[in-house]
Every structure is written in C-alpha cells, then in structure tokens.
N, C-alpha and C. Protein backbone atom coordinates (compact mmCIF):
# COMPACT_ATOMS: atom_id res chain seq x y z
N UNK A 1 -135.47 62.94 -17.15
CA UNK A 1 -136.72 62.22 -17.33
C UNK A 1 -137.67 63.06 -18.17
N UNK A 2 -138.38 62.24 -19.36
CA UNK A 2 -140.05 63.21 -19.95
C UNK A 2 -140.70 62.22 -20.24
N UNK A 3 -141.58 62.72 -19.97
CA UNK A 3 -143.08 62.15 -20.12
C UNK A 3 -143.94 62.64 -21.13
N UNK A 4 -144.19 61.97 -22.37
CA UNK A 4 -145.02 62.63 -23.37
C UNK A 4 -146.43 61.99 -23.45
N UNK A 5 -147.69 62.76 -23.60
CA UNK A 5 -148.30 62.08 -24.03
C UNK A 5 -149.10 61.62 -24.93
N UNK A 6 -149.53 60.28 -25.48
CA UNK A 6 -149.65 59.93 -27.25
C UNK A 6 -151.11 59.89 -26.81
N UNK A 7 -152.06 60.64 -28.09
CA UNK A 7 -153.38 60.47 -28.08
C UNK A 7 -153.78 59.44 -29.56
N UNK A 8 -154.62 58.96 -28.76
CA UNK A 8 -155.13 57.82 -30.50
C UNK A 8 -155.06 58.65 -31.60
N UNK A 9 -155.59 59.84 -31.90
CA UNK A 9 -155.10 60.95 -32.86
C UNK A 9 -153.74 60.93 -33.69
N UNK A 10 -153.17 60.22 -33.49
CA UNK A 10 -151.65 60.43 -33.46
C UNK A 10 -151.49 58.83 -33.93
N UNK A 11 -152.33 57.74 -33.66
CA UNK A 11 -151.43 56.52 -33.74
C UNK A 11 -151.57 56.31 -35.39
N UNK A 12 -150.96 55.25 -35.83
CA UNK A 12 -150.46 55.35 -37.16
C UNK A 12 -151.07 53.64 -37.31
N UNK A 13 -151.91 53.77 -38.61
CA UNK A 13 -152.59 52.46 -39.02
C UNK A 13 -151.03 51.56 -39.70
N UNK A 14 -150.84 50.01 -39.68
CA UNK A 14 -149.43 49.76 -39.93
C UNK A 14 -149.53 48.13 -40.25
N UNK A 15 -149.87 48.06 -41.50
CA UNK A 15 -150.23 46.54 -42.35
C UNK A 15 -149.06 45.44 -41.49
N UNK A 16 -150.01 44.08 -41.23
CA UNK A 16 -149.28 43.47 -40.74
C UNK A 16 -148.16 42.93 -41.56
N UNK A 17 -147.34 42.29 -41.51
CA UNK A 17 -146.04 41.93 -42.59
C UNK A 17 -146.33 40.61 -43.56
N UNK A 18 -147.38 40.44 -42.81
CA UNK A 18 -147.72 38.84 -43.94
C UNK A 18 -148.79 39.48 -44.76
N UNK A 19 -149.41 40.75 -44.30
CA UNK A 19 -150.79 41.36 -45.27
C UNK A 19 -151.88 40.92 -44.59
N UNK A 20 -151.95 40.43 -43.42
CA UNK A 20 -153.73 39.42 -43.25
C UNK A 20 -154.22 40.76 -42.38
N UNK A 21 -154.06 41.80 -42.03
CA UNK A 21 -154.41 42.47 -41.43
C UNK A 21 -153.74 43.86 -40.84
N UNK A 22 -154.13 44.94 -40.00
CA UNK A 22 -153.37 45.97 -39.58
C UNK A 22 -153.34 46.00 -38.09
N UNK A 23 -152.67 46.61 -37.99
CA UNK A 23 -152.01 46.95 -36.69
C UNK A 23 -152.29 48.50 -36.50
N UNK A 24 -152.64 49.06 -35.43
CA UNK A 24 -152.67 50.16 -34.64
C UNK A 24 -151.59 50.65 -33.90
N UNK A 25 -150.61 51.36 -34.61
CA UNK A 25 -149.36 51.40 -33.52
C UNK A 25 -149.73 52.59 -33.01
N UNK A 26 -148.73 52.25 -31.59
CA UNK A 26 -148.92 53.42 -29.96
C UNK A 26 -147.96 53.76 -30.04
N UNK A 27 -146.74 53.49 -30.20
CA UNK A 27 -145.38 53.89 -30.12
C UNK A 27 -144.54 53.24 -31.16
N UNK A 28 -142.98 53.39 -31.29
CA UNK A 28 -142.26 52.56 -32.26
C UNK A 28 -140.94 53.46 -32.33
N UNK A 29 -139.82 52.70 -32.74
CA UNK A 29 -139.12 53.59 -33.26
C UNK A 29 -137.65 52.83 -34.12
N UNK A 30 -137.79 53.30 -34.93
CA UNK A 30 -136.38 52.97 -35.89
C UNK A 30 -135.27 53.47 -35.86
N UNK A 31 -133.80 52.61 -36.53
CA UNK A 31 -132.73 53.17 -36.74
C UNK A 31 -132.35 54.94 -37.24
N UNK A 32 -131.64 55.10 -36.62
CA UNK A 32 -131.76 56.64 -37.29
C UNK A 32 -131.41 56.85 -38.56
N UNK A 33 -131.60 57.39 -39.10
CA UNK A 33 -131.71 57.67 -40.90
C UNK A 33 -132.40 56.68 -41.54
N UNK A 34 -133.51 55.89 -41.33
CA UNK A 34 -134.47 54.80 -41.53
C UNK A 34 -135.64 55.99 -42.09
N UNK A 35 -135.88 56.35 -43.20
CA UNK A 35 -137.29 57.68 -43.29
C UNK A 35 -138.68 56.65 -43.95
N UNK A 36 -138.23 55.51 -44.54
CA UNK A 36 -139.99 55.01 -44.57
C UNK A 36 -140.77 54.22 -43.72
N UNK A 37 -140.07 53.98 -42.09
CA UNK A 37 -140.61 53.63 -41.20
C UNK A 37 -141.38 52.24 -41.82
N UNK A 38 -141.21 51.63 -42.56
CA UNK A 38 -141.75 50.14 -42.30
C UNK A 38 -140.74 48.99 -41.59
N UNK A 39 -140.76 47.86 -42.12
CA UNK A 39 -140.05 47.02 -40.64
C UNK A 39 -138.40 46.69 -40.79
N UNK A 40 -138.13 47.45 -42.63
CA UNK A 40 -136.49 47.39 -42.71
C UNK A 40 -136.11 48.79 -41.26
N UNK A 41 -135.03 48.28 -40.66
CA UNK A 41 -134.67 49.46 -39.90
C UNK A 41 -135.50 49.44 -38.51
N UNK A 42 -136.50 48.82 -37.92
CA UNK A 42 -137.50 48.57 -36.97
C UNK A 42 -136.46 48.27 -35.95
N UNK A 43 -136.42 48.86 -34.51
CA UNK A 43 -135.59 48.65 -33.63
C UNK A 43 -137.03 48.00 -32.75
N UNK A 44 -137.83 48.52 -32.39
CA UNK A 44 -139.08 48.17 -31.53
C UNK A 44 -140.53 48.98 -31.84
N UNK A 45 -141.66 48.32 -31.40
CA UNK A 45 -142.79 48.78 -31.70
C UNK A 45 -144.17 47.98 -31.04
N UNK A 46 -144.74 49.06 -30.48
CA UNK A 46 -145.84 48.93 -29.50
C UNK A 46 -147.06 49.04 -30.10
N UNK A 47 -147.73 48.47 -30.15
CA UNK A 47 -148.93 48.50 -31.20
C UNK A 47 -150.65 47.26 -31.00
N UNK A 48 -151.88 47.85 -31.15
CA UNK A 48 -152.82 47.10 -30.75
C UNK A 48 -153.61 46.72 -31.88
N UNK A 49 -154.10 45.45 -32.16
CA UNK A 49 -154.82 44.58 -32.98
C UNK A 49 -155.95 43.84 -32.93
N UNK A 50 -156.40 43.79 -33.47
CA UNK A 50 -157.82 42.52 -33.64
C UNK A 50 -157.45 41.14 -34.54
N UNK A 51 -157.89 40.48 -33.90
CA UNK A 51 -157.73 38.95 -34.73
C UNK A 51 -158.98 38.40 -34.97
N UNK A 52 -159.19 38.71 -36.25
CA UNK A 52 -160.63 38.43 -36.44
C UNK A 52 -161.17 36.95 -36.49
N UNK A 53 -160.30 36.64 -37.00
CA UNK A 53 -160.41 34.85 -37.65
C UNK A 53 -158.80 34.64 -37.68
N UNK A 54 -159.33 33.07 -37.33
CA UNK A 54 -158.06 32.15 -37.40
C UNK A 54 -156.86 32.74 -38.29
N UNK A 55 -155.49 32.34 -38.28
CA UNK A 55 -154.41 32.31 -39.35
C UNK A 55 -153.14 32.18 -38.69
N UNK A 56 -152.26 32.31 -39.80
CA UNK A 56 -150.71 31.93 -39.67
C UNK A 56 -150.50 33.62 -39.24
N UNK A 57 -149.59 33.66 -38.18
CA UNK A 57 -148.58 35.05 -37.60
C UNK A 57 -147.54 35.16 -38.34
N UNK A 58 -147.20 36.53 -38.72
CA UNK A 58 -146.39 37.11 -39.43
C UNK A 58 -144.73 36.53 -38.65
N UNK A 59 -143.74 36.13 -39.90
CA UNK A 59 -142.79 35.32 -39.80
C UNK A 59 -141.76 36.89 -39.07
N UNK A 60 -141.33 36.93 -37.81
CA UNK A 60 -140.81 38.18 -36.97
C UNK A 60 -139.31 37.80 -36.44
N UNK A 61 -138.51 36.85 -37.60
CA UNK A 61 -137.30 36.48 -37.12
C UNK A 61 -136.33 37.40 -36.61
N UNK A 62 -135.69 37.40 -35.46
CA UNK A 62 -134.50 38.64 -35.29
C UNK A 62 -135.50 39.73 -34.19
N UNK A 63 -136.70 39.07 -33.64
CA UNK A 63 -137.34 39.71 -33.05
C UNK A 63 -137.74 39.26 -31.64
N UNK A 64 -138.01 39.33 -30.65
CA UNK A 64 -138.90 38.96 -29.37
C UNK A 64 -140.10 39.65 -29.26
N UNK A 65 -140.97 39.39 -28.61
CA UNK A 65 -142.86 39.79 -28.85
C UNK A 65 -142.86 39.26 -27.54
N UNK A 66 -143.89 40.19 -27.01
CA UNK A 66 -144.82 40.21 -25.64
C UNK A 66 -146.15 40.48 -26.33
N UNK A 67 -146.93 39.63 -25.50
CA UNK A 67 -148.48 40.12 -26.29
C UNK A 67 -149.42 39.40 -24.93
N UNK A 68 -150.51 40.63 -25.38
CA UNK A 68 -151.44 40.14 -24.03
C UNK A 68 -152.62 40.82 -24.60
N UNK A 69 -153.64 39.83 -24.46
CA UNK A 69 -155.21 39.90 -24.70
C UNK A 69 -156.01 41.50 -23.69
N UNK A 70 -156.32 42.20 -24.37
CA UNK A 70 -157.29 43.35 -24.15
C UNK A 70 -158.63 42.89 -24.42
N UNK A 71 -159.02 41.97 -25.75
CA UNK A 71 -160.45 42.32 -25.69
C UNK A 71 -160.83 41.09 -26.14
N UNK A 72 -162.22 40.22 -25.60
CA UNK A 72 -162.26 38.76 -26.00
C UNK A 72 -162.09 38.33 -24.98
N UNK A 73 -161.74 36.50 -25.62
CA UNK A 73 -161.22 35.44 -24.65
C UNK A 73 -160.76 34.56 -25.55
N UNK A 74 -159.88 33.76 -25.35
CA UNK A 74 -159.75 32.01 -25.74
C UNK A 74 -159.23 32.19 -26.91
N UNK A 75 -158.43 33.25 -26.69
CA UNK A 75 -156.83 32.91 -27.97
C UNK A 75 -155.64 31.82 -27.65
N UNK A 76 -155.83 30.94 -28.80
CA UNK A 76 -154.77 30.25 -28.42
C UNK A 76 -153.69 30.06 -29.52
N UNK A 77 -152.18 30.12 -29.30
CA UNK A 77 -151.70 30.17 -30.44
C UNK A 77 -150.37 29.23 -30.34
N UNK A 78 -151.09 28.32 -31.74
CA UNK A 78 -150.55 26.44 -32.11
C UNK A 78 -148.83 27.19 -32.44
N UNK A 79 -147.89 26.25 -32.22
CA UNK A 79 -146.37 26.23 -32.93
C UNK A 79 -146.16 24.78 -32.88
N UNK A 80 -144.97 24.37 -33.66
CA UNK A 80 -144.65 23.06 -33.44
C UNK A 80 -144.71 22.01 -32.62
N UNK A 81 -143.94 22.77 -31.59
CA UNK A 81 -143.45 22.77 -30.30
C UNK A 81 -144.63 22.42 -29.14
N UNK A 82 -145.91 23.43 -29.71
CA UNK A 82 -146.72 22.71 -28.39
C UNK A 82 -147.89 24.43 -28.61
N UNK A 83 -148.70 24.47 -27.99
CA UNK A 83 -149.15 25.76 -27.52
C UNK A 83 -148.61 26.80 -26.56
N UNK A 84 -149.33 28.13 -26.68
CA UNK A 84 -148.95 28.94 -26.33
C UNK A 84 -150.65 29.59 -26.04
N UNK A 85 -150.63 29.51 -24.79
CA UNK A 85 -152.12 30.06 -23.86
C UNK A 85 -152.21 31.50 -23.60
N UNK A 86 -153.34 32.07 -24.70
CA UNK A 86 -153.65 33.23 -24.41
C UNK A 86 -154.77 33.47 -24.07
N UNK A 87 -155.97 32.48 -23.54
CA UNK A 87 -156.85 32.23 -23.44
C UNK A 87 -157.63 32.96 -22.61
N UNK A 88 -156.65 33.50 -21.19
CA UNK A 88 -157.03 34.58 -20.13
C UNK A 88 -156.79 35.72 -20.89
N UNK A 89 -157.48 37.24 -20.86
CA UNK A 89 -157.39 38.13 -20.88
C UNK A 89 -156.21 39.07 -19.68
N UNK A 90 -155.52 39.78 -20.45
CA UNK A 90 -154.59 40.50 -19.54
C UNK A 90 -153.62 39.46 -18.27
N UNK A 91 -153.26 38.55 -19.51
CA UNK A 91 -152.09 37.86 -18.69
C UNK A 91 -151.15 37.38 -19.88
N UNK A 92 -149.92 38.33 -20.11
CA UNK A 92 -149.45 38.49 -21.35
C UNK A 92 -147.81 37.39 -21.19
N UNK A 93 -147.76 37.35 -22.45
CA UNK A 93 -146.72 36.14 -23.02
C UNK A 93 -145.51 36.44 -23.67
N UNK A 94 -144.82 35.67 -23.81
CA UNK A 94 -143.69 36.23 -24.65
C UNK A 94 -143.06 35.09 -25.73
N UNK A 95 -142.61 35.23 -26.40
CA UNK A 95 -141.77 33.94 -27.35
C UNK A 95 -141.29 35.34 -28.63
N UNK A 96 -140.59 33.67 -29.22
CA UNK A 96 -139.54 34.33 -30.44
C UNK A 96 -140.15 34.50 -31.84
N UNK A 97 -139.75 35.90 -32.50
CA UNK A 97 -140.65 36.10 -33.45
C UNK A 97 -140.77 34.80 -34.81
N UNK A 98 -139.12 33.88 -34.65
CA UNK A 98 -139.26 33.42 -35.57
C UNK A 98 -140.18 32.15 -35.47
N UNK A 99 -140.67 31.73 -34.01
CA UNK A 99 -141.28 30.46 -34.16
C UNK A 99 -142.80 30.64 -35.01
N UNK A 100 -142.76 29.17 -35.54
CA UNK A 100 -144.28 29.47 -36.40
C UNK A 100 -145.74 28.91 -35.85
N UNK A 101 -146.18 30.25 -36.14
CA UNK A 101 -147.57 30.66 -35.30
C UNK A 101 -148.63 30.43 -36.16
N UNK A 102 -149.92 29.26 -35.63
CA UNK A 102 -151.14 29.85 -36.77
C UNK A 102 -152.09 30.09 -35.23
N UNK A 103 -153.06 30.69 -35.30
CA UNK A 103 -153.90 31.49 -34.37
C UNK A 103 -154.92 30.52 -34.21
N UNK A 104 -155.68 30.05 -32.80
CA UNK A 104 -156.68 29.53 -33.00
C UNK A 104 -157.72 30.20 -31.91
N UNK A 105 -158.98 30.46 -32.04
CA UNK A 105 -160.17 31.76 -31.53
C UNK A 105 -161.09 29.97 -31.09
N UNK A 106 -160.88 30.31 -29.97
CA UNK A 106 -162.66 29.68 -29.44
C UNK A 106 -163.62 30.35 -29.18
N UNK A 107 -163.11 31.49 -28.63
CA UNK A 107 -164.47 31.97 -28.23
C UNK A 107 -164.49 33.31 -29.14
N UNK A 108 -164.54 33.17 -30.72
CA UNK A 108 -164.82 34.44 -31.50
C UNK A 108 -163.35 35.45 -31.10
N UNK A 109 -163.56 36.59 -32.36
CA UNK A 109 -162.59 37.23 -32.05
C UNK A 109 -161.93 38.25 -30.78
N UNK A 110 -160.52 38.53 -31.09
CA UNK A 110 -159.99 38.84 -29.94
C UNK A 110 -159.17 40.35 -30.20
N UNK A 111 -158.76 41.35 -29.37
CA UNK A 111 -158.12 42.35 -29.73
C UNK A 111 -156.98 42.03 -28.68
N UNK A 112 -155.75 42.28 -29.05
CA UNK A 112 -154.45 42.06 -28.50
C UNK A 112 -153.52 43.58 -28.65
N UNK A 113 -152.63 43.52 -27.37
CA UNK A 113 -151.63 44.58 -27.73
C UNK A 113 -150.57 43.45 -28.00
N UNK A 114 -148.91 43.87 -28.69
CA UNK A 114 -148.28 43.34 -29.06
C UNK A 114 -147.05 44.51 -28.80
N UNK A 115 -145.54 43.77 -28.08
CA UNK A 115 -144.49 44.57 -28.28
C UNK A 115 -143.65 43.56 -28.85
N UNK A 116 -143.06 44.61 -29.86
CA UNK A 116 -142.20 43.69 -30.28
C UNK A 116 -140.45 44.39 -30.27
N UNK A 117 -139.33 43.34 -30.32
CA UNK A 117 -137.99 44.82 -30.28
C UNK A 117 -137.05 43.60 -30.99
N UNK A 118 -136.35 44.44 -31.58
CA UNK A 118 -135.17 43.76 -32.52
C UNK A 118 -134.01 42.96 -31.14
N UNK A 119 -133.92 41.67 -30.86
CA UNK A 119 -132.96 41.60 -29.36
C UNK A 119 -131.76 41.52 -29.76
N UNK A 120 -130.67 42.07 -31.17
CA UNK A 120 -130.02 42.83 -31.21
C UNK A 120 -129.52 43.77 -30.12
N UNK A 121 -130.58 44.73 -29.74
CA UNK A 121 -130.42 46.11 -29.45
C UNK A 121 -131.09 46.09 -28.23
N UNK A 122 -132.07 45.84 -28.31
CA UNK A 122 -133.28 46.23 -26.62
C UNK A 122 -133.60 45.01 -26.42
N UNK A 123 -133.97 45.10 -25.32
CA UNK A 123 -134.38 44.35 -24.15
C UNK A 123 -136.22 44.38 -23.66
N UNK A 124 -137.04 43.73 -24.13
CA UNK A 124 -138.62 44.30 -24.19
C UNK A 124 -139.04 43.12 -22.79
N UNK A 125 -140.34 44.04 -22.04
CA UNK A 125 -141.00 43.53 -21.32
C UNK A 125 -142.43 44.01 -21.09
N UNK A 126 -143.43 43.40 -20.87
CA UNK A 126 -144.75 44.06 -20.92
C UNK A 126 -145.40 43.19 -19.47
N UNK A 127 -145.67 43.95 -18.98
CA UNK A 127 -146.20 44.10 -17.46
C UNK A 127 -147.63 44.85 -17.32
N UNK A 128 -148.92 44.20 -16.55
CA UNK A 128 -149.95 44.34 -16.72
C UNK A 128 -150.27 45.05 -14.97
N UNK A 129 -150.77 46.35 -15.13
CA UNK A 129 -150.61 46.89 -13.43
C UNK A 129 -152.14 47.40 -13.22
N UNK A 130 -153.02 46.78 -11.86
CA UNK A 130 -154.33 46.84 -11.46
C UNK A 130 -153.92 47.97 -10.61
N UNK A 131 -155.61 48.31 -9.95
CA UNK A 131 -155.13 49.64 -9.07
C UNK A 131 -154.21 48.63 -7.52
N UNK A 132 -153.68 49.45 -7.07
CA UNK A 132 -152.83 49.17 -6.25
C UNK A 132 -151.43 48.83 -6.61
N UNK A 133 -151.17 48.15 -7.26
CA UNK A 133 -149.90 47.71 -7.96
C UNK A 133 -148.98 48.73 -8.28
N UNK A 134 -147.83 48.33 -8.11
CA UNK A 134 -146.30 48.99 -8.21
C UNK A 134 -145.12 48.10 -8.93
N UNK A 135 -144.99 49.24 -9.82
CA UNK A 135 -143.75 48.42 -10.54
C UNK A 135 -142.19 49.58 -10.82
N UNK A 136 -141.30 48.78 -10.45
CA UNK A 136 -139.78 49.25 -10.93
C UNK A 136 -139.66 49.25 -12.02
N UNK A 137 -139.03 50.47 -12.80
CA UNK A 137 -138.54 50.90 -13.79
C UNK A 137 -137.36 51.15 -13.69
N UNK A 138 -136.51 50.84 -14.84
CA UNK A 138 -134.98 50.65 -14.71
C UNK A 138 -134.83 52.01 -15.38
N UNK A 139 -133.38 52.63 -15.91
CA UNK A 139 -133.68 53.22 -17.06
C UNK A 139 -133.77 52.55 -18.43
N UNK A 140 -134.53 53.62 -18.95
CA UNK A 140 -134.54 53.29 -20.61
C UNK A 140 -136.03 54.01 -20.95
N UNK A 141 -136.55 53.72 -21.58
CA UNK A 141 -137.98 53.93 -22.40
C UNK A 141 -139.69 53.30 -22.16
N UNK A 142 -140.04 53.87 -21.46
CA UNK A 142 -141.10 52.96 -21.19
C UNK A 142 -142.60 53.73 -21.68
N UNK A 143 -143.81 52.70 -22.38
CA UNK A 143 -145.00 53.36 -22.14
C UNK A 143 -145.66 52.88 -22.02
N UNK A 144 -147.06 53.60 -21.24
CA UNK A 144 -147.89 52.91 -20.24
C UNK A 144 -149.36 53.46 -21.58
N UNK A 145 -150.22 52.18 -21.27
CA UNK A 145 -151.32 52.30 -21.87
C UNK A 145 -152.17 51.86 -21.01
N UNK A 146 -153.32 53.07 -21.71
CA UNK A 146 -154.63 52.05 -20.89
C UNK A 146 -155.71 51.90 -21.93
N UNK A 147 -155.69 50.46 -21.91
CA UNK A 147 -156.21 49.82 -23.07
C UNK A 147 -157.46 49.46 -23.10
N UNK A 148 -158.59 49.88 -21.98
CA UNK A 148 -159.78 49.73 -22.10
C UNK A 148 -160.23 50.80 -21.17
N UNK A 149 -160.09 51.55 -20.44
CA UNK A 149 -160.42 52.50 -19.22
C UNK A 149 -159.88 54.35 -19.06
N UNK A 150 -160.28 54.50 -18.23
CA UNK A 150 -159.13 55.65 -17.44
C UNK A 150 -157.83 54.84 -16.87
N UNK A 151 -156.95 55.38 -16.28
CA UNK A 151 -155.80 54.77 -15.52
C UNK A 151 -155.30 56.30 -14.88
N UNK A 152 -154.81 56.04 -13.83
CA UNK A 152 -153.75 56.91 -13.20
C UNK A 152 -152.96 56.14 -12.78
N UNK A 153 -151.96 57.37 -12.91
CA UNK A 153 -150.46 56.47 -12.61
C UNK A 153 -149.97 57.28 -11.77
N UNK A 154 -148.84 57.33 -10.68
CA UNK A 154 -147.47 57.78 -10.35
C UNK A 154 -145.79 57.47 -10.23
N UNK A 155 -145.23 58.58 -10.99
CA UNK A 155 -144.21 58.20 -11.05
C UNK A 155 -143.34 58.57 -10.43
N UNK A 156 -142.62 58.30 -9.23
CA UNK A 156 -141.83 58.40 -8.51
C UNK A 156 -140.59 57.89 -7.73
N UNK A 157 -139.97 58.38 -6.10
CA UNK A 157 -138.94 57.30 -5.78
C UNK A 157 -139.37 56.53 -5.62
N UNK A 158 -140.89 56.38 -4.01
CA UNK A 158 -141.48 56.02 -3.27
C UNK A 158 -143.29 56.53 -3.28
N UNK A 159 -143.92 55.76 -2.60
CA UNK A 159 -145.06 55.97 -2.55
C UNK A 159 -145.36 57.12 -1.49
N UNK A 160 -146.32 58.20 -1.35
CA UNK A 160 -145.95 58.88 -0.97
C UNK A 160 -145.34 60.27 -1.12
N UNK A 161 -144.47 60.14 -2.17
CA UNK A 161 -143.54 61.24 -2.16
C UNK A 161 -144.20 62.17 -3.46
N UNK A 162 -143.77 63.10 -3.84
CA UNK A 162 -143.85 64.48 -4.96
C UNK A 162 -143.77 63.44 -6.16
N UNK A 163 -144.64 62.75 -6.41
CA UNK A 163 -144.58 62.19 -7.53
C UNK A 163 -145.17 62.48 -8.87
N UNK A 164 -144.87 62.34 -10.22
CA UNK A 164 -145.15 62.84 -11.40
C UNK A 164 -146.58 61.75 -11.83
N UNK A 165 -147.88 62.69 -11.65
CA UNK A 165 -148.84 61.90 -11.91
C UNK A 165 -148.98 61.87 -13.35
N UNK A 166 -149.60 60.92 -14.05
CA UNK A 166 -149.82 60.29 -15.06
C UNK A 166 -151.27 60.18 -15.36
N UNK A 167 -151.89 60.73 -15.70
CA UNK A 167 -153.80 60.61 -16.06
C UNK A 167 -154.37 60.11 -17.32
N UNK A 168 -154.59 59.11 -17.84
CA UNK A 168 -154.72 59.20 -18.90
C UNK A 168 -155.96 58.44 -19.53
N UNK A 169 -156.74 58.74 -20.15
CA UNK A 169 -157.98 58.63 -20.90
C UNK A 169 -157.83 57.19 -21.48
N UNK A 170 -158.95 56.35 -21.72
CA UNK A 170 -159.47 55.47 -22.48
C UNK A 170 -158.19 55.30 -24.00
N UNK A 171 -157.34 54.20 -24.22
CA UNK A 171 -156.89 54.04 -24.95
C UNK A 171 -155.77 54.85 -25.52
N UNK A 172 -155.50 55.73 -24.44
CA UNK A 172 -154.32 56.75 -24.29
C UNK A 172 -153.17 56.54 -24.00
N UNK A 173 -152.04 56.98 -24.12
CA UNK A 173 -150.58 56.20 -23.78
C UNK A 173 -149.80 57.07 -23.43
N UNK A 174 -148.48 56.93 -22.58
CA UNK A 174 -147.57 58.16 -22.26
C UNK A 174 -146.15 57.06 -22.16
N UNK A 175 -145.34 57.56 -23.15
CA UNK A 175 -143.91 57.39 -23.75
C UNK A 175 -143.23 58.10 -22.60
N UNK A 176 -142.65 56.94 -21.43
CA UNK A 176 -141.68 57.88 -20.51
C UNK A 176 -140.26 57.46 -20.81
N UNK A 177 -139.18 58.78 -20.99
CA UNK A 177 -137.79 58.20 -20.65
C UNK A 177 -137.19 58.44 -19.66
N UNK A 178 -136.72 57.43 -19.23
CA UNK A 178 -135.87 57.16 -17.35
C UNK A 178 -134.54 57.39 -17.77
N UNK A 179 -133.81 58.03 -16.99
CA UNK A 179 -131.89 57.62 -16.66
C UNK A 179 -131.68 57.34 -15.36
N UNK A 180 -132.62 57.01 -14.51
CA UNK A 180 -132.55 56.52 -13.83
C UNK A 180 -133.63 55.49 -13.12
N UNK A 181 -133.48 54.97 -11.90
CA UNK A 181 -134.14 53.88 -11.26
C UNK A 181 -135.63 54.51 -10.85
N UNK A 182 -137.16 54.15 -11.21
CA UNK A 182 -137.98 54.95 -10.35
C UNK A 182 -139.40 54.38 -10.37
N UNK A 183 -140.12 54.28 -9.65
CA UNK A 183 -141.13 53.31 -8.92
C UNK A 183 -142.21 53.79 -9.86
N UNK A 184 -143.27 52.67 -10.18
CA UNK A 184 -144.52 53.15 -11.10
C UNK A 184 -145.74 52.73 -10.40
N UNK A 185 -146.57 53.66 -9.57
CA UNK A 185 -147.30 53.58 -8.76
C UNK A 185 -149.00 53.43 -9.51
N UNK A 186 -149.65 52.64 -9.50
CA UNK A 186 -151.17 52.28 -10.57
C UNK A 186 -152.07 52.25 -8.95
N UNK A 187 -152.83 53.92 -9.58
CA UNK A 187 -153.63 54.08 -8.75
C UNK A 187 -155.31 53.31 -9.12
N UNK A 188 -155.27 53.46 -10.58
CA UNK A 188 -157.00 53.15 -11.35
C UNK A 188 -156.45 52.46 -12.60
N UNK A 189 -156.89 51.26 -12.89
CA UNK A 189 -156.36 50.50 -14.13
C UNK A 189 -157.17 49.93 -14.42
N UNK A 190 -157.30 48.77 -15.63
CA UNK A 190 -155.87 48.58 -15.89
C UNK A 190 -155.35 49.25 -16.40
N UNK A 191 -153.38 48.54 -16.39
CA UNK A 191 -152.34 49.83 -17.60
C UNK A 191 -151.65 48.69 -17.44
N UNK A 192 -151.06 48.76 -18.87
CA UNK A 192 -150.24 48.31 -19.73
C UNK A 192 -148.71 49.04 -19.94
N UNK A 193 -147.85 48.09 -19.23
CA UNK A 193 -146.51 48.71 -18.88
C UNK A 193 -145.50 48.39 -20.00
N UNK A 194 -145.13 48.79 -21.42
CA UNK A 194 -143.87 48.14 -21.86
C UNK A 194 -142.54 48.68 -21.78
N UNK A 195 -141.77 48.06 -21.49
CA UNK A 195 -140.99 48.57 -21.06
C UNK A 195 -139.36 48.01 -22.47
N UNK A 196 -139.05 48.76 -23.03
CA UNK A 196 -137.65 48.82 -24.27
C UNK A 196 -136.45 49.38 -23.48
N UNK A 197 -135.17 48.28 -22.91
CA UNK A 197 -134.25 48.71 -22.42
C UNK A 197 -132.73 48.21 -23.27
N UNK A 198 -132.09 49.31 -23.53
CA UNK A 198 -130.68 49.28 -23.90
C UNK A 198 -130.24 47.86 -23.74
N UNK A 199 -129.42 47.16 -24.66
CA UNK A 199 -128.93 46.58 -24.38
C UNK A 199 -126.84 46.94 -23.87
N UNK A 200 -127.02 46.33 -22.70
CA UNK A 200 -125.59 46.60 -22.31
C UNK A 200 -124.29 46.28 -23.50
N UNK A 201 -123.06 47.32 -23.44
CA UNK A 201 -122.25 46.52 -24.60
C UNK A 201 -121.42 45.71 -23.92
C-alpha cells in the first residue's frame, strides 16, 4: 500500500478536447511510453472544472465518466435519450462518454469534478463520503479529494484499529494504491472518493 499526497501546486491546467474550456487535473495516467500526455494514450483521469455557460460536451467515445457538482446548482445535462440530473450538488452520475451532451445552467454557473477511464482497461467509480461515512476499497488505485473543505480520512481494516490517517487541506488530494481489501473511514468532509480498478482478464 502508498499513499501520496497531490497539492494544487502540482495539478496540471488540461484544454478540454472540443477547446470550449480547461480542465484542472488531480490525477491521471497514461499508457506507458505515451510522453505527450494528451488524450491519445489516456487510460484514466481525475480532474475539476467550471461550466461557465451553456454548450455541447466533449465527444469521450471509448470512455465512461462519473461527474458530480462541487460548486453551484441546477446543472442539467440534455442527450437524445432524455436528461441527465445534476441539479443537486454532490450527488454524482455516470454515463457513456460517447452519448451527446449539450449543458444546460439554471441557476448560473457550476464547478464539477469529472472521472473519466478508458473501459477497455479500468473500471471507474466516484463515491461522495460525509463525516461519519465508510467506504470499501477493493484493490487498485484510488484518490480522495476534498473539494471544498478540510477532510480527514482513515484508512484501515476496521474502525478502531491502527489506521493510516489521511489529513488533507482545502482542495487537496491523496493518490492511494491498495493490493488489497481495506475500509475508508471519513471522519470531516466532504471527500470525494474515485476509485480506477483493473480490469479482470
């Protein structure tokens, strides 16, 4: 198991793919021998945004996306098919990168985190944890943000036990890797759980 941790210092400004805007990435990571890190070669990537005004979402075929409202209210986002309610803050969604998205803001603009992972390869989930709350972690890759606050975390078997605390500042993040099974204890939140797991062969 390690636990690293990412300071905003560190995050990397990252043009959205249609051009209407940038992205703030927290984490990410590409194929190996991939060296210009844009989205040829993109296995997954964790990253926070503003939507200033209305528009069409970047076309993310070959992809799955979790996304959940941090800042604002009353994002809603039109597809063919019907809507997709983002309207609550910190109650996050998921769909396929290729369906087509245009953005609609009632109540003015909104800041969103967004995971996204090639489902090729990984397996993405984003989980939203208040104080008290506990969540299972499988192995694989996980990082926790806290996207408007302080947060503490523990990471352990059980509650209770010698667990690996987690502290982390206003808009701060910590990249953990698991090989094994282990409990994620949210003492002060919110935090923002994503979680990138192997896909089985």
């Amino acid at each position: 198991m390690s636990i690293t941790v990412l300071s905003p210092a560190g995050y990397r400004r990252f043009p959205w793919k249609n051009g209407g805007g940038v992205t703030v990435d927290i984490a990410a990571e590409w194929l190996e021998g991939v060296a210009d890190h844009g989205w040829e070669g993109m296995v997954w990537r964790l990253g926070r945004t503003t939507i200033p005004v209305p528009g069409p979402f970047s076309d993310l075929a070959g992809f799955d996306r979790c996304q959940v409202v941090i800042g604002g209210a009353g994002l809603v986002l039109v597809t063919p098919e019907g809507e997709i309610d983002l309207r609550t803050p910190f109650r996050p969604v998921r769909y396929r990168g290729e369906v087509q998205i245009t953005s609609r803001l009632e109540q003015g603009p909104v800041e969103v985190v967004n995971l996204i992972g090639d489902r090729t390869r990984v397996a993405i989930d984003l989980v939203v944890l208040g104080a008290g709350d506990s969540l299972g972690l499988k192995p694989g890759c996980h990082v926790v943000h806290a996207p408007t606050g302080p947060a503490h975390l523990r990471l352990g078997p059980e509650a209770g036990a010698a667990d690996d605390v987690i502290s982390l500042e206003p808009e701060h993040a910590a990249r953990i890797s698991l090989d094994r099974l282990s409990d994620l204890h949210c003492d002060a939140g919110p935090c923002l759980v994503a979680s990138i797991l192997p896909l089985r062969a």
